[in-house]
N, C-alpha and C. Protein backbone atom coordinates (compact mmCIF):
# COMPACT_ATOMS: atom_id res chain seq x y z
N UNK A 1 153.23 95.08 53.11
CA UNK A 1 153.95 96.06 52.31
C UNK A 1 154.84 96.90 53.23
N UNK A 2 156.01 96.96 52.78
CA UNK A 2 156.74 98.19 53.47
C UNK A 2 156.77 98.96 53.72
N UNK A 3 156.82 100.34 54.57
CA UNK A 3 156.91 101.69 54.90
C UNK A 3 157.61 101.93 53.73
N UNK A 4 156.72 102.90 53.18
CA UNK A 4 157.44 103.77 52.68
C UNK A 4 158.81 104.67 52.67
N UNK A 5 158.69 104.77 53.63
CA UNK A 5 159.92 105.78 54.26
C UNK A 5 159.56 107.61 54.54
N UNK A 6 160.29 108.41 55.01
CA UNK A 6 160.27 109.72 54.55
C UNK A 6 160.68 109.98 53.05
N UNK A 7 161.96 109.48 52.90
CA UNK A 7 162.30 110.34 51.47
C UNK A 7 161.92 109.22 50.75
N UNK A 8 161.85 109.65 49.35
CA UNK A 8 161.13 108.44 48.14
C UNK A 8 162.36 109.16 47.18
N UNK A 9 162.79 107.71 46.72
CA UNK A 9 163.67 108.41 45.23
C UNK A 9 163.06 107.99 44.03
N UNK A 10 162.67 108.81 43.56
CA UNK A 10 161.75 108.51 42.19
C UNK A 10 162.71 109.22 41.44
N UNK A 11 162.89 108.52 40.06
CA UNK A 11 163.56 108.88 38.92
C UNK A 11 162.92 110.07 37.96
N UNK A 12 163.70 110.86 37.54
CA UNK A 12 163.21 112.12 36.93
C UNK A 12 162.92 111.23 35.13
N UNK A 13 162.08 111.39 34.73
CA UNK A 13 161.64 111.13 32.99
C UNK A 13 161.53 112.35 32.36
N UNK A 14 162.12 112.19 30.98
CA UNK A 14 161.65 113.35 29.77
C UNK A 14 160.24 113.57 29.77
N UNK A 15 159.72 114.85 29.32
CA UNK A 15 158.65 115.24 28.77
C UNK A 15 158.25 115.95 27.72
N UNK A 16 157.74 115.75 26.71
CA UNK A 16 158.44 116.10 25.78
C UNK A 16 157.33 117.83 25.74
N UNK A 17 156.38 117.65 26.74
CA UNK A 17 155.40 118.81 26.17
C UNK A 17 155.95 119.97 26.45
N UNK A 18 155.60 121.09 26.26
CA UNK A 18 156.08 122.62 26.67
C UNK A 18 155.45 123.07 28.02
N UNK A 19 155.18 122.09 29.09
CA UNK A 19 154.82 122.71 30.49
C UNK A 19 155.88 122.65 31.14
N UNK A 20 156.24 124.02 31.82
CA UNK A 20 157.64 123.97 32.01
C UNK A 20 157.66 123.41 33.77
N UNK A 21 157.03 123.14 34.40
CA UNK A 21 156.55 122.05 35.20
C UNK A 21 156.38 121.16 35.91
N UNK A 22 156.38 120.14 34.67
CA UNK A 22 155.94 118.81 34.98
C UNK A 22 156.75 117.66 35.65
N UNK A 23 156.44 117.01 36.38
CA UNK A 23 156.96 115.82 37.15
C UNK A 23 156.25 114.83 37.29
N UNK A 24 157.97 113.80 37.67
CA UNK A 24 157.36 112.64 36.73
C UNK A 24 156.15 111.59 37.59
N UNK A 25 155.23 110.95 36.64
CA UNK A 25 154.02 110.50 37.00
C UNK A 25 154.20 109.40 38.34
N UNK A 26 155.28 108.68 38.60
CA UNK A 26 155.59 107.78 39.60
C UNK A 26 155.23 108.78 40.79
N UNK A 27 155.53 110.23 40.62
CA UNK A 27 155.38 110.57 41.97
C UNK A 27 153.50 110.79 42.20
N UNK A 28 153.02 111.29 41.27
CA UNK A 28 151.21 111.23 41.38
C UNK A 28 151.12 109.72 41.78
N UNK A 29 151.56 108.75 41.16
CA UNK A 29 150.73 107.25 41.09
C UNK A 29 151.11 107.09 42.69
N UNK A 30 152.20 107.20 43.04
CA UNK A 30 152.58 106.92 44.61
C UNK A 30 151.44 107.23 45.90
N UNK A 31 151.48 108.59 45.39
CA UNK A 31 150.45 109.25 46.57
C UNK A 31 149.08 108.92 46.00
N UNK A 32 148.40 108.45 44.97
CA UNK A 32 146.78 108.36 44.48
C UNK A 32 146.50 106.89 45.23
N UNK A 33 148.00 105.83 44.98
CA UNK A 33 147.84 104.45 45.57
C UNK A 33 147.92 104.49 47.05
N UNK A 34 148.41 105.59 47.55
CA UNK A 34 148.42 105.63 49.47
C UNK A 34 147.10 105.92 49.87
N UNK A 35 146.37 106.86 48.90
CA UNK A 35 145.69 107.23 49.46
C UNK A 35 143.79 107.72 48.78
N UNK A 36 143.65 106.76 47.87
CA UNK A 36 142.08 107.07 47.27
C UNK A 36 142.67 105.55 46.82
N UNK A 37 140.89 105.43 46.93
CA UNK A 37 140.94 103.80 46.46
C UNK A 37 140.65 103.64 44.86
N UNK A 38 140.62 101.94 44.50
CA UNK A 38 140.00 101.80 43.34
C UNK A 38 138.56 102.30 43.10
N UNK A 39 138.33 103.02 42.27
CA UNK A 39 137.53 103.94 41.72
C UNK A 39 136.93 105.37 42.27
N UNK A 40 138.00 105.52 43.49
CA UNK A 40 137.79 107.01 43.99
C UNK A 40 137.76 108.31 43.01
N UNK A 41 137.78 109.32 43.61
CA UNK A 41 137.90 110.18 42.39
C UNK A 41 139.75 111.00 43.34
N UNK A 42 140.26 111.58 42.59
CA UNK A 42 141.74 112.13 42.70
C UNK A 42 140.98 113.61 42.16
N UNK A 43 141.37 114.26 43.21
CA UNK A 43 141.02 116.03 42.98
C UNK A 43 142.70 116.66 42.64
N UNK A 44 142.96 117.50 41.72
CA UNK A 44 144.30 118.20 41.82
C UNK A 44 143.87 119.27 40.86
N UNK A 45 143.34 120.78 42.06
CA UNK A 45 143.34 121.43 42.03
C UNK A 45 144.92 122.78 40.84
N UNK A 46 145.84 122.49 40.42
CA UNK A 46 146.71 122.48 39.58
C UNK A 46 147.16 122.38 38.73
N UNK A 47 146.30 121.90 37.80
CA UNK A 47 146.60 120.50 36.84
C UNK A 47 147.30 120.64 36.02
N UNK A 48 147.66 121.57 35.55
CA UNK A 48 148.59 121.92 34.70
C UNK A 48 148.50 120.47 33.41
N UNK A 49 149.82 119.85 33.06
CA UNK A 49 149.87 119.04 32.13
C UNK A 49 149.26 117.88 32.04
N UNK A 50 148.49 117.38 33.22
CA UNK A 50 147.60 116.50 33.73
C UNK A 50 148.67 115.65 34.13
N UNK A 51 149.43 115.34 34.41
CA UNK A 51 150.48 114.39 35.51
C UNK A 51 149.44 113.95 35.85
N UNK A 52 148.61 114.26 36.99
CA UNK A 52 148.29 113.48 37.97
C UNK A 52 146.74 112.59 37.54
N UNK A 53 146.23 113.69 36.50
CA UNK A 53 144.90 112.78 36.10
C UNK A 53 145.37 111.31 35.32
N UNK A 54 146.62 111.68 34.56
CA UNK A 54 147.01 110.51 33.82
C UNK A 54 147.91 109.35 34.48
N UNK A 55 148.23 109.52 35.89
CA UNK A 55 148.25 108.38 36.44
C UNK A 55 146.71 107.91 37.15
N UNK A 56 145.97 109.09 37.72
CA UNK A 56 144.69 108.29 38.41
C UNK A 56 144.11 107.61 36.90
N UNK A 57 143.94 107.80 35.66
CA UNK A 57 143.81 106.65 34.96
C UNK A 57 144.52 105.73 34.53
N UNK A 58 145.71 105.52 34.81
CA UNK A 58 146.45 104.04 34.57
C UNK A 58 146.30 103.27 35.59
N UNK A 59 145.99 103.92 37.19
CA UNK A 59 145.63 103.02 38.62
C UNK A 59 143.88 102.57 38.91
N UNK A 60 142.94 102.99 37.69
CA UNK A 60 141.63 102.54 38.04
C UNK A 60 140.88 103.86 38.95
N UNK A 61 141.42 105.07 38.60
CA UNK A 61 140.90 106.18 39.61
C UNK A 61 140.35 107.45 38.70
N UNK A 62 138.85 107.79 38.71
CA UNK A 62 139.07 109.10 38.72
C UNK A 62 139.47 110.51 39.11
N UNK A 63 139.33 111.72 38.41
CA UNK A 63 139.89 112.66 38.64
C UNK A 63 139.10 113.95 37.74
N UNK A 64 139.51 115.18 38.88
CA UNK A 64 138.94 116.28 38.36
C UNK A 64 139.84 116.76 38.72
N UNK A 65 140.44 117.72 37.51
CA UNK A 65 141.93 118.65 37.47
C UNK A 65 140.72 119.88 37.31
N UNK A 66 141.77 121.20 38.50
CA UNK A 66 141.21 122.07 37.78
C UNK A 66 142.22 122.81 37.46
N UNK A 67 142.29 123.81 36.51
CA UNK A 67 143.43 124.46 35.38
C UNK A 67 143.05 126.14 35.58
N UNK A 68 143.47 127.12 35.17
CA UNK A 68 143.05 128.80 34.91
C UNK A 68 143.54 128.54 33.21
N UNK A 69 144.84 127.96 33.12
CA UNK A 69 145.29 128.51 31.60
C UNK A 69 144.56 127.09 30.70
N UNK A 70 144.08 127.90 29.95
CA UNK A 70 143.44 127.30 28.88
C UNK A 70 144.32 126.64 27.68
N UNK A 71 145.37 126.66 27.68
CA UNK A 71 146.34 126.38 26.97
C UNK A 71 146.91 124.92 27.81
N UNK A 72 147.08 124.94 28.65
CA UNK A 72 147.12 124.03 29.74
C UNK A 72 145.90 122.69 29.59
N UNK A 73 144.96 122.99 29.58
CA UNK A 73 143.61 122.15 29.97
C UNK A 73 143.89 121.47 28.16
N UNK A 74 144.04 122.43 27.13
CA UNK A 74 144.37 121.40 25.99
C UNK A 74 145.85 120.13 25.99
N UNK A 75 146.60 120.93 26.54
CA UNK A 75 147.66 120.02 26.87
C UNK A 75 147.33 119.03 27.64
N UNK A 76 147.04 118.79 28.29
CA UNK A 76 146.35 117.93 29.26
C UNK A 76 145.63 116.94 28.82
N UNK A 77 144.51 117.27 28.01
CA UNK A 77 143.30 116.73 27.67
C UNK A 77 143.94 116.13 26.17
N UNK A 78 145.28 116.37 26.05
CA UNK A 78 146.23 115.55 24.72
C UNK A 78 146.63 114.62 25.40
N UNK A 79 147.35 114.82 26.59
CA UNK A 79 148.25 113.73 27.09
C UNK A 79 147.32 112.74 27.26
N UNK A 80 145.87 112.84 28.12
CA UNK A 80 145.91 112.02 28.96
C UNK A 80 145.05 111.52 27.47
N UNK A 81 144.20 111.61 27.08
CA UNK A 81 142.96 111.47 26.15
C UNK A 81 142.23 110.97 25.62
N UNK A 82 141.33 112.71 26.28
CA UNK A 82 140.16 112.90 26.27
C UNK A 82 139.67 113.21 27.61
N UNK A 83 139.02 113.91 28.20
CA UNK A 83 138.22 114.58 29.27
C UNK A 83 137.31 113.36 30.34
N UNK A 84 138.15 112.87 31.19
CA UNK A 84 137.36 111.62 31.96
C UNK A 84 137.04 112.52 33.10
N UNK A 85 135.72 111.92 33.86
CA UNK A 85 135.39 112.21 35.65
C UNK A 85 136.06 111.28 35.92
């Protein structure tokens, strides 16, 4: 596989939710595949709209987001859904 490089150009995608935020999931899936294996767990302390939990479940990975706004953790727990370890 190739070096990565320093810079990565990942394409920006719509979102349609109200986290004003969010970015797009190619950039979570990039770094979860460099670096936790198949069936690791992905920690992201942030979680805001769950970006990142909802790529560690399309790559075979868990994840524990942690959130403060509660408004947030429902958004989240829409996108990705339902509440996985």
């Amino acid at each position: 596989m190739r070096n990565a490089r320093d810079v990565w150009h990942i394409n920006t995608v719509p979102y349609k939710g109200w986290h004003f935020a969010a970015y797009p999931p190619k950039l979570a899936e990039r770094c979860i595949l460099a670096g936790c294996p198949r069936g690791g767990i992905v920690l992201d302390p942030f979680f805001g709209s769950g970006t990142t939990g909802l790529a560690a479940v399309k790559n075979d990975r868990r994840y524990i987001g942690i959130e403060l706004n509660a408004e947030y953790c429902e958004l989240a727990k829409e996108r990705i859904g339902g509440v996985k370890l």
